[in-house]
PDB file of N, CA and C in Angstrom:
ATOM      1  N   UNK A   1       8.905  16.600 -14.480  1.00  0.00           N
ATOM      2  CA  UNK A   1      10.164  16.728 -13.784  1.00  0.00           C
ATOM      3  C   UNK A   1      10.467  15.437 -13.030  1.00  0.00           C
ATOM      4  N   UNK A   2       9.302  14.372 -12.657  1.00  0.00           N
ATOM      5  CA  UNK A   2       9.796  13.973 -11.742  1.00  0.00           C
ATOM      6  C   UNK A   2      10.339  12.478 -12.824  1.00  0.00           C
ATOM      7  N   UNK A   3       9.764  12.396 -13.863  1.00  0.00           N
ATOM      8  CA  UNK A   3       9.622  11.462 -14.641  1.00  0.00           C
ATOM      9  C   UNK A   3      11.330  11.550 -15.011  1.00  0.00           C
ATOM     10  N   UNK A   4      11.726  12.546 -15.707  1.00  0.00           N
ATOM     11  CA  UNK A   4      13.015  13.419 -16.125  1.00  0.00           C
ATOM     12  C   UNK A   4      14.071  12.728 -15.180  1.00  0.00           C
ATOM     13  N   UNK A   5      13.633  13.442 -14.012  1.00  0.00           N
ATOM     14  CA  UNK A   5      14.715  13.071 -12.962  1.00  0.00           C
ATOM     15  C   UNK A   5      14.713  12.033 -12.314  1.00  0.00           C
ATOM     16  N   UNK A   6      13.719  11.563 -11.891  1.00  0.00           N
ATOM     17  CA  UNK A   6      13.931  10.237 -11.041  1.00  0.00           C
ATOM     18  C   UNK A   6      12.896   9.232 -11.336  1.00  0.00           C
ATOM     19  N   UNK A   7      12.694   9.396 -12.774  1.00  0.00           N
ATOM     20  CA  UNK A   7      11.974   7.937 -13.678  1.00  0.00           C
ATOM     21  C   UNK A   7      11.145   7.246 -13.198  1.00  0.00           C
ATOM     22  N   UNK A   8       9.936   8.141 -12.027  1.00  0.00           N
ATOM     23  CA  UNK A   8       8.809   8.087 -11.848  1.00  0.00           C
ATOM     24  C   UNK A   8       7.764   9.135 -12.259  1.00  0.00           C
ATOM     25  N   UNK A   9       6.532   8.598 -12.326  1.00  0.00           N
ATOM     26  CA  UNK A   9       5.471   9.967 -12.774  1.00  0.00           C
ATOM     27  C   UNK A   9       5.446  10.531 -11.491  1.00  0.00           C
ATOM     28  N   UNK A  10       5.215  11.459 -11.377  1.00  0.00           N
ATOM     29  CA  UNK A  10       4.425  12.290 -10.619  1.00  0.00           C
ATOM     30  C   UNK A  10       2.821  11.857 -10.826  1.00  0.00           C
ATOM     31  N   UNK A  11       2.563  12.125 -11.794  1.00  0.00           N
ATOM     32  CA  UNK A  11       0.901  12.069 -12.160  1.00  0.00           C
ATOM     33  C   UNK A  11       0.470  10.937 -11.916  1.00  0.00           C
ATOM     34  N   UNK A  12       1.650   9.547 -11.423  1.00  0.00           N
ATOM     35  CA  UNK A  12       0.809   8.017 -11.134  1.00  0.00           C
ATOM     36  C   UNK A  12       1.128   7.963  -9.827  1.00  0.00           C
ATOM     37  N   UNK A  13       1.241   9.138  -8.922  1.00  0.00           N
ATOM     38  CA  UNK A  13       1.239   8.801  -7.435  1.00  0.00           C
ATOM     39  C   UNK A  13       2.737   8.741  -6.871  1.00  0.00           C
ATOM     40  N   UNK A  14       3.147   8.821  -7.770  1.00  0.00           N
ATOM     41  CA  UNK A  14       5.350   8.020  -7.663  1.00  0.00           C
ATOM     42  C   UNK A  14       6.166   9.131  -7.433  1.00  0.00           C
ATOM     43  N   UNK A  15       5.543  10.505  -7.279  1.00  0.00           N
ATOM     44  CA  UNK A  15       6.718  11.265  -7.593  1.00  0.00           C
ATOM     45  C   UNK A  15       7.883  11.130  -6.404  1.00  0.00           C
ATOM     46  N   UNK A  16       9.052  11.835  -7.366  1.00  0.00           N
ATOM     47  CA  UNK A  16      10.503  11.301  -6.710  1.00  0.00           C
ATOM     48  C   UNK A  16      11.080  13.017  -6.220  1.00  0.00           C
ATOM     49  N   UNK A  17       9.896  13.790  -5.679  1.00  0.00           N
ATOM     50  CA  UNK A  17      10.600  15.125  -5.183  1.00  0.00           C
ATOM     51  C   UNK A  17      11.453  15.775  -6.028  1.00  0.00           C
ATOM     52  N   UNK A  18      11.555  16.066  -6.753  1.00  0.00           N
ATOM     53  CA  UNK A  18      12.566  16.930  -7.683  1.00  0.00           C
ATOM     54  C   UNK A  18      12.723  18.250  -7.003  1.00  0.00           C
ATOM     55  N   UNK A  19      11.340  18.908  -6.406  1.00  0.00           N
ATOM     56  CA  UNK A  19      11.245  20.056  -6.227  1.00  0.00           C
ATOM     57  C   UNK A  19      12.037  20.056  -4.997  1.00  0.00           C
ATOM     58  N   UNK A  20      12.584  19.350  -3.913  1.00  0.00           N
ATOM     59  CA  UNK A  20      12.844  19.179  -2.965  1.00  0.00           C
ATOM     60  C   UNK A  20      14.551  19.406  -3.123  1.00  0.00           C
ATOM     61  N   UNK A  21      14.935  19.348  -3.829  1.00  0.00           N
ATOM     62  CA  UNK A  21      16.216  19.115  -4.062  1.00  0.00           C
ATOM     63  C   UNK A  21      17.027  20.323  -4.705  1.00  0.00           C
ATOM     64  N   UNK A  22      18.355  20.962  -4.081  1.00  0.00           N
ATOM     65  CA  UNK A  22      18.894  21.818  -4.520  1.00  0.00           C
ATOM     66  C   UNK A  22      19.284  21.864  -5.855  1.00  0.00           C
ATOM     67  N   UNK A  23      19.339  23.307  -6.933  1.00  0.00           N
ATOM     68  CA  UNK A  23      19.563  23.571  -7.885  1.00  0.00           C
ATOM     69  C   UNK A  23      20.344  24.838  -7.969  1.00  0.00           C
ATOM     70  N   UNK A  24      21.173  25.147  -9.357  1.00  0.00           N
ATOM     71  CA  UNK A  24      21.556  26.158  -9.375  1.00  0.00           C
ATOM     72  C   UNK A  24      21.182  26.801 -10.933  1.00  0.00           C
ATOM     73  N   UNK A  25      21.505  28.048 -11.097  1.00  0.00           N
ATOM     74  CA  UNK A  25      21.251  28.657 -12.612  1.00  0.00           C
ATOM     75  C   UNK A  25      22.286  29.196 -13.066  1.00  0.00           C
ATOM     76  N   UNK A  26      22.578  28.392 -13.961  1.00  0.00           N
ATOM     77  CA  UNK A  26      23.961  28.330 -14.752  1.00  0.00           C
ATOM     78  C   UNK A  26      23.874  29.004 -16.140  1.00  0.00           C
ATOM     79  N   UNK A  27      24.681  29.489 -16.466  1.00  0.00           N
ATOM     80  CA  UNK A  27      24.702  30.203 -17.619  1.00  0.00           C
ATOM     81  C   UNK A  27      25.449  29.486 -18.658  1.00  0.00           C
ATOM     82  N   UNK A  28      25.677  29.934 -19.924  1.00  0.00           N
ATOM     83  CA  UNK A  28      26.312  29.049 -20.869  1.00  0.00           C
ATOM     84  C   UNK A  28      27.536  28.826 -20.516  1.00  0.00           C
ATOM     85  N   UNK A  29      28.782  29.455 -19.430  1.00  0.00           N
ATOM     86  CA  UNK A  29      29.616  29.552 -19.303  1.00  0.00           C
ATOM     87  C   UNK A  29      29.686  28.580 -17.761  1.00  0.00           C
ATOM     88  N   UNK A  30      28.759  28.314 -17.731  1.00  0.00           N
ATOM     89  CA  UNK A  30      28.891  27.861 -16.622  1.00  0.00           C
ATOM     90  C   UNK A  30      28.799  28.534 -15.024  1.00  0.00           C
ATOM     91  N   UNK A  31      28.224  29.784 -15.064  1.00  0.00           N
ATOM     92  CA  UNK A  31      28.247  30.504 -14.033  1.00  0.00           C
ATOM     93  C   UNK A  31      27.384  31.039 -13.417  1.00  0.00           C
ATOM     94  N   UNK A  32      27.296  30.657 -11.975  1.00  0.00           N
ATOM     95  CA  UNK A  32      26.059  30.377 -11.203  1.00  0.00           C
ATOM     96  C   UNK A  32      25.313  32.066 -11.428  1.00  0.00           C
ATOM     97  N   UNK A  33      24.518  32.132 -11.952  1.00  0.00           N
ATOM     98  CA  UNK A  33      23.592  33.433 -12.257  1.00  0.00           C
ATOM     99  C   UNK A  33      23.084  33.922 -11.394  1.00  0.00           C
ATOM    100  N   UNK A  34      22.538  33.243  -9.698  1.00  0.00           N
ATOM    101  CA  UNK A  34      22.214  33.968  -8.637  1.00  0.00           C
ATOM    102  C   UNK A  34      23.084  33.818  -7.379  1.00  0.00           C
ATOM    103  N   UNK A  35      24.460  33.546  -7.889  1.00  0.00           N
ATOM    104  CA  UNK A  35      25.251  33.393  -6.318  1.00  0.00           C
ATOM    105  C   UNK A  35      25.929  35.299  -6.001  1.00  0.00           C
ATOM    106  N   UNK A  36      25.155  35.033  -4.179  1.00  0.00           N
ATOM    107  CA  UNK A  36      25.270  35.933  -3.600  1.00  0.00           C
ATOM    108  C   UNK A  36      24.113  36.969  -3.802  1.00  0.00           C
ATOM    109  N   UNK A  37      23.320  36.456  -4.051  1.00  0.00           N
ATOM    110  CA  UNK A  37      21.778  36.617  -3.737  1.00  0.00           C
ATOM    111  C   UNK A  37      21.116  36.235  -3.154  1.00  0.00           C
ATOM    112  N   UNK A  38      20.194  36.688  -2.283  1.00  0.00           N
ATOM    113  CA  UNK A  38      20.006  35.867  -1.106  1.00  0.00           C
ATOM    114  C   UNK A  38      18.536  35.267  -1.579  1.00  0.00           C
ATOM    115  N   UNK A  39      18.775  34.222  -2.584  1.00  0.00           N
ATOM    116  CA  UNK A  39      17.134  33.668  -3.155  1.00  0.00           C
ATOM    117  C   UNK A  39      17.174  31.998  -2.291  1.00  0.00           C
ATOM    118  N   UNK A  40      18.197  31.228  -1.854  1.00  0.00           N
ATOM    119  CA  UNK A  40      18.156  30.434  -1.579  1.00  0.00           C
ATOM    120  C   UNK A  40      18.263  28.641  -2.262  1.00  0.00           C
ATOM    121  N   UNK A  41      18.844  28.186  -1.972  1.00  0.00           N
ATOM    122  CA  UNK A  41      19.089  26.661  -3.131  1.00  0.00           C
ATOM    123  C   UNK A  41      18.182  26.046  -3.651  1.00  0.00           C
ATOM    124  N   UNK A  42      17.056  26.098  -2.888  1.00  0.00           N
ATOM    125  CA  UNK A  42      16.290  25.244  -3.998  1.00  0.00           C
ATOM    126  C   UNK A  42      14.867  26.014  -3.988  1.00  0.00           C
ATOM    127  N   UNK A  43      15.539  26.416  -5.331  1.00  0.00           N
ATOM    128  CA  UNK A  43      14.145  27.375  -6.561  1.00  0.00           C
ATOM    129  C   UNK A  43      13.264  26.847  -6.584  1.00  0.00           C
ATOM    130  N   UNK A  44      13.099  25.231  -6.542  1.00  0.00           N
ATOM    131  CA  UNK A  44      11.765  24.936  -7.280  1.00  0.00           C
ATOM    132  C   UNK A  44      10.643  23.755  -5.859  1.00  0.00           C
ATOM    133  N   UNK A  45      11.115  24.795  -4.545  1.00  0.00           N
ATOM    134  CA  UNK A  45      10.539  24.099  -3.481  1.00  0.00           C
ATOM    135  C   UNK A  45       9.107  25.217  -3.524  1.00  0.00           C
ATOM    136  N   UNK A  46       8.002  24.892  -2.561  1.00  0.00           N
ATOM    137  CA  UNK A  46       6.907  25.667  -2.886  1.00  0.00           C
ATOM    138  C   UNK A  46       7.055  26.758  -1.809  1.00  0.00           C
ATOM    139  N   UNK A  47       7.781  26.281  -0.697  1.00  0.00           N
ATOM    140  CA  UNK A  47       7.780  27.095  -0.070  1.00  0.00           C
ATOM    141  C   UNK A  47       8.414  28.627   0.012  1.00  0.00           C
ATOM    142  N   UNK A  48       9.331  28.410  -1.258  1.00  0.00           N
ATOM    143  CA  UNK A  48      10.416  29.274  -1.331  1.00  0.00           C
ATOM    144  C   UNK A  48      10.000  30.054  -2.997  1.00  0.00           C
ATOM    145  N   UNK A  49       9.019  29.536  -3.197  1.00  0.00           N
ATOM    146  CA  UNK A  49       8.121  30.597  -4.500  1.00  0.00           C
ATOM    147  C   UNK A  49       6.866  30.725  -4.223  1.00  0.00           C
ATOM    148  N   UNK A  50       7.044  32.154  -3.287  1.00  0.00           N
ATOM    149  CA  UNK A  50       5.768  32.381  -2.554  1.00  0.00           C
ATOM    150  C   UNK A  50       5.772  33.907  -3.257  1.00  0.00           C
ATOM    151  N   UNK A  51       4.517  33.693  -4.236  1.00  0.00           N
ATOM    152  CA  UNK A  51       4.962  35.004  -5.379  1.00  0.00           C
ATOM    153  C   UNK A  51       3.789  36.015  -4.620  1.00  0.00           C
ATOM    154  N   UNK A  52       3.243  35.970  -3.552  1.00  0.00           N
ATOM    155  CA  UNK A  52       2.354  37.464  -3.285  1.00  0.00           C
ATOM    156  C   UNK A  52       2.844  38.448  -3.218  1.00  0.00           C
ATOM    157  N   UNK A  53       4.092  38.547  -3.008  1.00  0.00           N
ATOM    158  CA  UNK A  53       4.863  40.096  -2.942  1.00  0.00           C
ATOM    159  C   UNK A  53       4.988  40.264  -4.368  1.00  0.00           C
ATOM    160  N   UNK A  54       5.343  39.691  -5.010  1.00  0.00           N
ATOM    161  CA  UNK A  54       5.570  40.010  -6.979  1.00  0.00           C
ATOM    162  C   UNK A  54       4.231  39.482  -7.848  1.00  0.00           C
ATOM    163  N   UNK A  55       2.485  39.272  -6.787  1.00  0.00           N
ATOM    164  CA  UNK A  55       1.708  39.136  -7.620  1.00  0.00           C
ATOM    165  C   UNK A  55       1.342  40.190  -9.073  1.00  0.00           C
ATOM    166  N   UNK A  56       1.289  41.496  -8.248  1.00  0.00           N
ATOM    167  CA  UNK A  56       0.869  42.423  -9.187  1.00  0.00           C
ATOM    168  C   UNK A  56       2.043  42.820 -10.145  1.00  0.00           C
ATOM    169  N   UNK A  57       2.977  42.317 -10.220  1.00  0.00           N
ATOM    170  CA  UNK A  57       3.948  42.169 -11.383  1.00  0.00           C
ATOM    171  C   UNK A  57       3.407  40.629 -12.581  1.00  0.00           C
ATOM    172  N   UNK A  58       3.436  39.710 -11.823  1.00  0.00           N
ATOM    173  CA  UNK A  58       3.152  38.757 -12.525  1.00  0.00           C
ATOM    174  C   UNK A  58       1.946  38.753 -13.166  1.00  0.00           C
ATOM    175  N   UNK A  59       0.430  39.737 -12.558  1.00  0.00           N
ATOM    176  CA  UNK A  59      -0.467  39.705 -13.421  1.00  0.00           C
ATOM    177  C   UNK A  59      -0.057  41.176 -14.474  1.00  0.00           C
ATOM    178  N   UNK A  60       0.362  41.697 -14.309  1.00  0.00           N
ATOM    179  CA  UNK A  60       1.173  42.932 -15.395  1.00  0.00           C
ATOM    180  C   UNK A  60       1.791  42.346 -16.581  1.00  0.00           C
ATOM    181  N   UNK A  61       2.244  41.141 -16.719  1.00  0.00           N
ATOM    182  CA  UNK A  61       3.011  40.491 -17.287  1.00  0.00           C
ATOM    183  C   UNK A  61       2.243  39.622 -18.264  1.00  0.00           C
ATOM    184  N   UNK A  62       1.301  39.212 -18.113  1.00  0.00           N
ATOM    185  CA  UNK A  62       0.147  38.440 -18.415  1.00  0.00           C
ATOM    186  C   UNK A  62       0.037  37.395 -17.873  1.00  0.00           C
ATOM    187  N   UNK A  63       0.437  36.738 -16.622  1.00  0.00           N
ATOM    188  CA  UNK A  63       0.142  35.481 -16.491  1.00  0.00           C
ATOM    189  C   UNK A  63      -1.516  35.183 -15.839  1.00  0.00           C
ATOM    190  N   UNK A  64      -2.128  34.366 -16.301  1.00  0.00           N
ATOM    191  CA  UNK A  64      -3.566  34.562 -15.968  1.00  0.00           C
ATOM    192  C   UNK A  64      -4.050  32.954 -15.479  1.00  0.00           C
ATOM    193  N   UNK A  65      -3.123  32.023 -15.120  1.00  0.00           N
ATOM    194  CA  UNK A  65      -2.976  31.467 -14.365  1.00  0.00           C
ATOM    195  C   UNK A  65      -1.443  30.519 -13.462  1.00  0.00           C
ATOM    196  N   UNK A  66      -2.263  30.425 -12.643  1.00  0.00           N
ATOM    197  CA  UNK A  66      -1.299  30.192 -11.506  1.00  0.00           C
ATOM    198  C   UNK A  66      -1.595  28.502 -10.516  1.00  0.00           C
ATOM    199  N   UNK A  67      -0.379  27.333 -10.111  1.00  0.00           N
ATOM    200  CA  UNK A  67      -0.540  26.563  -9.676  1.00  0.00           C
ATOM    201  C   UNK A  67      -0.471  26.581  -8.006  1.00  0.00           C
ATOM    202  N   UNK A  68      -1.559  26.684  -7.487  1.00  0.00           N
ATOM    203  CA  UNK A  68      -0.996  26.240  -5.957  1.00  0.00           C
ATOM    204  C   UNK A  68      -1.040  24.959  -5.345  1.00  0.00           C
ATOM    205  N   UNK A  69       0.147  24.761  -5.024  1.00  0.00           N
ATOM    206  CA  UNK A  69       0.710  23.245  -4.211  1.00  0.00           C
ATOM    207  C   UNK A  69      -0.455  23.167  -3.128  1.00  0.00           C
ATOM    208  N   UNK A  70      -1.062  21.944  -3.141  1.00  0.00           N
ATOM    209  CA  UNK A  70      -2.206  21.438  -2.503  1.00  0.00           C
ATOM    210  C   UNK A  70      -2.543  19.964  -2.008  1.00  0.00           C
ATOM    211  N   UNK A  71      -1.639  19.330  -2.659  1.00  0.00           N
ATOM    212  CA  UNK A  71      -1.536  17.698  -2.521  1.00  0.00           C
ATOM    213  C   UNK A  71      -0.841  17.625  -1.559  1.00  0.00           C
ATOM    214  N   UNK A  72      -2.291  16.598  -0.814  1.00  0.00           N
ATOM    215  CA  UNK A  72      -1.179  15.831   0.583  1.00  0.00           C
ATOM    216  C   UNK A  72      -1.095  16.740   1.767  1.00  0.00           C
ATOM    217  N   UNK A  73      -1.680  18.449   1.282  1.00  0.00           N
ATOM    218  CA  UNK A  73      -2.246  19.550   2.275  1.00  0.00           C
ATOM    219  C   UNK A  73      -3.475  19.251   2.875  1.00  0.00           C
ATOM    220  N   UNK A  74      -3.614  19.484   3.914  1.00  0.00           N
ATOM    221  CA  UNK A  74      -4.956  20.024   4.599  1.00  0.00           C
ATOM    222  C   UNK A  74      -5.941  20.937   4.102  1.00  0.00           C
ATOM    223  N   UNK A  75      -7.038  20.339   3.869  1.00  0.00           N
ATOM    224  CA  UNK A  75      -7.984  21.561   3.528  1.00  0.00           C
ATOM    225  C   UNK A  75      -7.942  22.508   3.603  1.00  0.00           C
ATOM    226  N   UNK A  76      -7.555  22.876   5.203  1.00  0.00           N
ATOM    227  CA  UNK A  76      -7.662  24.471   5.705  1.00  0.00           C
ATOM    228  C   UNK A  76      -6.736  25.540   4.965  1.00  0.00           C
ATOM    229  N   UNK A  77      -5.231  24.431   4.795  1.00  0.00           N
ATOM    230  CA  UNK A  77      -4.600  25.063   3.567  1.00  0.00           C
ATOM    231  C   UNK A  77      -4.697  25.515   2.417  1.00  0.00           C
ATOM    232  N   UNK A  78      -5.182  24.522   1.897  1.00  0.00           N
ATOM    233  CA  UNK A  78      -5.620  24.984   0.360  1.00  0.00           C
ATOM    234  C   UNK A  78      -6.345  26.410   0.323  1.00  0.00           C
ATOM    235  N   UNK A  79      -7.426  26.030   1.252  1.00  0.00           N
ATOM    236  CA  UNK A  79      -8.630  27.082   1.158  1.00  0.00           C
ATOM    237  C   UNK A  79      -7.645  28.762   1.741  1.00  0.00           C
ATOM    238  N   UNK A  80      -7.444  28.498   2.060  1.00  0.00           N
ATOM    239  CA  UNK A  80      -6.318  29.595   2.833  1.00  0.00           C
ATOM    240  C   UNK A  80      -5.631  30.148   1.787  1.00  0.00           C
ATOM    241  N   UNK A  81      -4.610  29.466   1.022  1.00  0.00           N
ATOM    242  CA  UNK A  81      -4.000  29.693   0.194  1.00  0.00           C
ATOM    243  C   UNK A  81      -4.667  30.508  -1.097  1.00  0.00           C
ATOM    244  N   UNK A  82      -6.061  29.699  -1.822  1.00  0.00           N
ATOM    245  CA  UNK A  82      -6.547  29.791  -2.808  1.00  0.00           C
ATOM    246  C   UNK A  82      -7.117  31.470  -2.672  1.00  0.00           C
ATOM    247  N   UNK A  83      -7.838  31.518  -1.486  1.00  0.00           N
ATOM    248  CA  UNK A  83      -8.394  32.942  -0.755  1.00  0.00           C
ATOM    249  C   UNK A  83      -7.323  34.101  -1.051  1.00  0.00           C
ATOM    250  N   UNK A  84      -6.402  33.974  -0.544  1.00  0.00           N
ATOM    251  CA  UNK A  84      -5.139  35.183  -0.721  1.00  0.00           C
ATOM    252  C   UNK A  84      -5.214  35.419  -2.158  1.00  0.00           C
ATOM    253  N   UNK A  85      -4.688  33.837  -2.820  1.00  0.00           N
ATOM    254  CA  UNK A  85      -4.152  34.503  -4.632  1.00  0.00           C
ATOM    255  C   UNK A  85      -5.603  34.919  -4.991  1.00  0.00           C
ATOM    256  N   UNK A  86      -6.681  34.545  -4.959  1.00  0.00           N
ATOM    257  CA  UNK A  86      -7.717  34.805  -5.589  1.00  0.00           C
ATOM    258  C   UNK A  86      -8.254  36.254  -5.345  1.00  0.00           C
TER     259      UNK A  86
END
């Protein structure tokens, strides 16, 4: 994404925040698919896809793994974090 959007890697240290930045979900017609839902502008921040309330859907579903944002966190975070999903 970050390469895509702002023609740095992510993976060489460069990333250019993509996730940081508002988005919308548009349909073929052009029409915003979650306005007036209260999900918030930007989908793809970490803070705002905090899936523990819809874990036991998502492992129902098959997903059998999962990324948690950890770079540039504090230990205590990670470990915190990893503890809950795990």
């Amino acid at each position: 994404m970050c390469s895509l959007i702002g023609g740095r890697s992510g993976n060489r240290g460069r990333c250019a925040q993509p996730c940081r930045f508002p988005y919308k979900l548009l349909n073929n017609e052009g029409m915003n698919m979650l306005k007036g839902r209260n999900v918030g502008q930007y989908s793809l921040s970490p803070k705002d896809m905090n899936t523990l309330s819809i874990l036991p859907q998502l492992i129902e579903t098959g997903v059998v793994s999962y990324k948690i944002e950890g770079r540039m966190k504090r230990a205590e975070y990670v470990a915190v974090a990893v503890d809950i999903y795990r």
